[in-house]
C-alpha atoms as a PDB file:
ATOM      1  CA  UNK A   1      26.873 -21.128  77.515  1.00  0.00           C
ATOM      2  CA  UNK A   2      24.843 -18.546  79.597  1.00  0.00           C
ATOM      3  CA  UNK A   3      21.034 -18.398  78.975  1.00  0.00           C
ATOM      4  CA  UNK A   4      21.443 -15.000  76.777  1.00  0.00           C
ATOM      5  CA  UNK A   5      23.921 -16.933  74.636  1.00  0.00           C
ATOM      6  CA  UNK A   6      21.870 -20.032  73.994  1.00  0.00           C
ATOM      7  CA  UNK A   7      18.980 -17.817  73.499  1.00  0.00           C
ATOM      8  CA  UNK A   8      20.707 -15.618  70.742  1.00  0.00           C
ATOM      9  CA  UNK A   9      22.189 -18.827  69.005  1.00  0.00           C
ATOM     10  CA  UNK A  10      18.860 -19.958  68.703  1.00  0.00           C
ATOM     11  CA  UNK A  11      17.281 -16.674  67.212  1.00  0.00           C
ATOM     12  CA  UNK A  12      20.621 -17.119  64.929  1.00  0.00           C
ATOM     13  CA  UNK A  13      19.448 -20.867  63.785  1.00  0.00           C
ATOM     14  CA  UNK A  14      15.836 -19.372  63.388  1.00  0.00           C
ATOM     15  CA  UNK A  15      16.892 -16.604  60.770  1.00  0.00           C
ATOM     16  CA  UNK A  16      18.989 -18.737  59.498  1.00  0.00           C
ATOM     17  CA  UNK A  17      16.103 -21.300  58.676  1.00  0.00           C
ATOM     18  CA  UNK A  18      13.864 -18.873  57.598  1.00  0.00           C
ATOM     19  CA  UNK A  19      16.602 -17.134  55.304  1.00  0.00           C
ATOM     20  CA  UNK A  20      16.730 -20.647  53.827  1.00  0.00           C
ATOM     21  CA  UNK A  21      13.073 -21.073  53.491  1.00  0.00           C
ATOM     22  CA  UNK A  22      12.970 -17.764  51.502  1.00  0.00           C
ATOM     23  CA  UNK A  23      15.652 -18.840  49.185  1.00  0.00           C
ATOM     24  CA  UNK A  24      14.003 -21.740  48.839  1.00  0.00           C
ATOM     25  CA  UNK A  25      10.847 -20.088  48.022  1.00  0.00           C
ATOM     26  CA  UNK A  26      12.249 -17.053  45.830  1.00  0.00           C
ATOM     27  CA  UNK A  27      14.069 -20.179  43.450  1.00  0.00           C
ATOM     28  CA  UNK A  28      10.779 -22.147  43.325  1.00  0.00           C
ATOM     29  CA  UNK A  29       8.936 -18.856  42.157  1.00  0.00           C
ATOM     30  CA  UNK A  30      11.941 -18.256  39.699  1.00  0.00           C
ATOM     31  CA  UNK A  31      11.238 -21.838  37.871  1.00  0.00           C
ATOM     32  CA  UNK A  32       7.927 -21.582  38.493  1.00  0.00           C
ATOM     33  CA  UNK A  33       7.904 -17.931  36.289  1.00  0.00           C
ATOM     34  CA  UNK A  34      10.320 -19.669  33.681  1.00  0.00           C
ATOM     35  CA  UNK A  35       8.029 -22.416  33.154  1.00  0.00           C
ATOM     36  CA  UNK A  36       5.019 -20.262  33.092  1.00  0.00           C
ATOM     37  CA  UNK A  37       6.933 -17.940  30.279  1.00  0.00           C
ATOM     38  CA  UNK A  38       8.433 -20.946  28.109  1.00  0.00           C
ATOM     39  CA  UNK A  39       4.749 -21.778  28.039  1.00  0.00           C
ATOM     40  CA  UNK A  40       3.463 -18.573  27.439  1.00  0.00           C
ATOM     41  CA  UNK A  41       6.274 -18.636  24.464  1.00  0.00           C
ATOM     42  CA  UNK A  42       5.322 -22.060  22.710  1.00  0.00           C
ATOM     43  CA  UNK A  43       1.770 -20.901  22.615  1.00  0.00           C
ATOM     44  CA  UNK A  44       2.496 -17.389  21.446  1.00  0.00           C
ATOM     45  CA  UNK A  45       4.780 -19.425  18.622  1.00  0.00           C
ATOM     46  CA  UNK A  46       2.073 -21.662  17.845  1.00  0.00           C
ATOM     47  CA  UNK A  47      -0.591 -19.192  17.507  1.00  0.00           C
ATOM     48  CA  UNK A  48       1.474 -17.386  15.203  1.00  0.00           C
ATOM     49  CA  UNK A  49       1.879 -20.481  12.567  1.00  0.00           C
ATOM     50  CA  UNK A  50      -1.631 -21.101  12.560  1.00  0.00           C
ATOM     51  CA  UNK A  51      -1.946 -17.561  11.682  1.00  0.00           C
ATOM     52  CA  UNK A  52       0.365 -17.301   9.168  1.00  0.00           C
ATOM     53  CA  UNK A  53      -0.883 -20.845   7.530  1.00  0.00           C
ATOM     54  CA  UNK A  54      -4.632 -19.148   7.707  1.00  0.00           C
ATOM     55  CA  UNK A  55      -3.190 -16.231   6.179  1.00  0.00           C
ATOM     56  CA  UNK A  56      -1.387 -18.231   3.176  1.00  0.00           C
ATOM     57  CA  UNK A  57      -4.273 -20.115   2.644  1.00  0.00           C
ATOM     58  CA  UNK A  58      -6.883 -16.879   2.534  1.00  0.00           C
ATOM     59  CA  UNK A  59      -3.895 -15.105   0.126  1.00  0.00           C
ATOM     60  CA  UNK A  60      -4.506 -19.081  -1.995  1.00  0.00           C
ATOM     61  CA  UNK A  61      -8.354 -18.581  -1.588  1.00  0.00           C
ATOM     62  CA  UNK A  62      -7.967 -14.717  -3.246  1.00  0.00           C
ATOM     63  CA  UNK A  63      -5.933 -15.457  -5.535  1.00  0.00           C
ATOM     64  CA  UNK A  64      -7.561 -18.813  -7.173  1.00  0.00           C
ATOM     65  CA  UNK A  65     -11.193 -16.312  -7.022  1.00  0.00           C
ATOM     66  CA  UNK A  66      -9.231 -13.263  -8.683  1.00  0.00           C
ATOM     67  CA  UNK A  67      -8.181 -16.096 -11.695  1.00  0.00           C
ATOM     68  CA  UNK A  68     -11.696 -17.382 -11.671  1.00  0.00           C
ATOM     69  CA  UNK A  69     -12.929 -13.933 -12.012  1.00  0.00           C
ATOM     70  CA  UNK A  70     -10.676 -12.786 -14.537  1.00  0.00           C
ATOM     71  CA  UNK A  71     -11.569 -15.926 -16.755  1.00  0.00           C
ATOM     72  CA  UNK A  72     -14.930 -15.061 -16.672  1.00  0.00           C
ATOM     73  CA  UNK A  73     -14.216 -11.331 -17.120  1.00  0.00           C
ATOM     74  CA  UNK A  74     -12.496 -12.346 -20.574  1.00  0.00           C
ATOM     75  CA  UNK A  75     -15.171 -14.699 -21.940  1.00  0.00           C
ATOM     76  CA  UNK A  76     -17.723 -12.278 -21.467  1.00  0.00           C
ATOM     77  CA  UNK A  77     -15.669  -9.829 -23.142  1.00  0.00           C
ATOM     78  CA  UNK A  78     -14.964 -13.270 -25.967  1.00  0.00           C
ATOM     79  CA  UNK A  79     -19.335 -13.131 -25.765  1.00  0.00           C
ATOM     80  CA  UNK A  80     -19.615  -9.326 -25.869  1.00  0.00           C
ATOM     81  CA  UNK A  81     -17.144  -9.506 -29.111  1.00  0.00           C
ATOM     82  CA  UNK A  82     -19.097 -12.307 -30.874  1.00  0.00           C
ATOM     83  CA  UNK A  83     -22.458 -10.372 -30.140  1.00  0.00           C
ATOM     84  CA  UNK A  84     -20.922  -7.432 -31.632  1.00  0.00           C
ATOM     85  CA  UNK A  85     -19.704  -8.925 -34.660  1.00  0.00           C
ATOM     86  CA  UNK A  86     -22.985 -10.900 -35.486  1.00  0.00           C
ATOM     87  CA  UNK A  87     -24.792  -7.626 -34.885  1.00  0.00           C
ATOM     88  CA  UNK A  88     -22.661  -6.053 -37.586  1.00  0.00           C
ATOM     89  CA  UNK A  89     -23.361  -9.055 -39.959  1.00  0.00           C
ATOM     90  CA  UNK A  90     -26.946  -8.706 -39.350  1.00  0.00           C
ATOM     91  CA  UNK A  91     -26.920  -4.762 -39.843  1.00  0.00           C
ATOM     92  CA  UNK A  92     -24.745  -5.673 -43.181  1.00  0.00           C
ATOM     93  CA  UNK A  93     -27.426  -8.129 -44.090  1.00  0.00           C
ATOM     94  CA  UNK A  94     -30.145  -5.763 -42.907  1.00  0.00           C
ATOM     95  CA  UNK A  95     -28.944  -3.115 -45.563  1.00  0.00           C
ATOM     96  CA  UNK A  96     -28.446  -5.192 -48.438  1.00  0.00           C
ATOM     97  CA  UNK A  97     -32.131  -6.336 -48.483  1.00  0.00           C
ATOM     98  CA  UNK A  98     -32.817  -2.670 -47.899  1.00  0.00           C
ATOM     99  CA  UNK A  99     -31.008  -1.812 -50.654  1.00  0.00           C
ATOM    100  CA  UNK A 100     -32.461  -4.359 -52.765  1.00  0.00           C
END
């Protein structure tokens, strides 16, 4: 081979390695962006239950206070009833010894 030969066969082997090295590279960024998004996934799933467990349990938090709160609403409407009738009774009993 003449000296222009050898020397283009060897710029030939040199792109040839550094096509390779690209590929090489370009496929190790590819995994390495797969990886980093499967991640990025799990989390964004995890994140998510804990959210929607924290939400059930604030919706189980509200709902146990609104039954607390409407038991409480009825027996002071039970008290307000009782006060009401016993204020009757003593207005009754209030006008008969009037009246006596």
């Amino acid at each position: 081979l003449g000296p222009e030969e050898e020397v283009s066969k060897k710029v030939e082997e040199l792109d040839d390695e550094a096509k390779e090295r690209r590929r090489e590279r370009v496929k190790t960024l590819r995994e390495q962006s797969q990886f980093a998004f499967d991640e990025m996934s799990k989390r964004i799933s995890e994140i998510r239950g804990e959210a929607e467990a924290e939400k059930k349990r604030m919706q189980g938090d509200y709902e146990q206070q609104l039954k607390e709160r409407g038991a409480k609403m009825m027996e002071l409407m039970n008290t307000n009833d009782a006060l009401e009738t016993q204020l009757e009774t003593l207005g009754s009993a209030r006008d008969d010894l009037v009246s006596q």
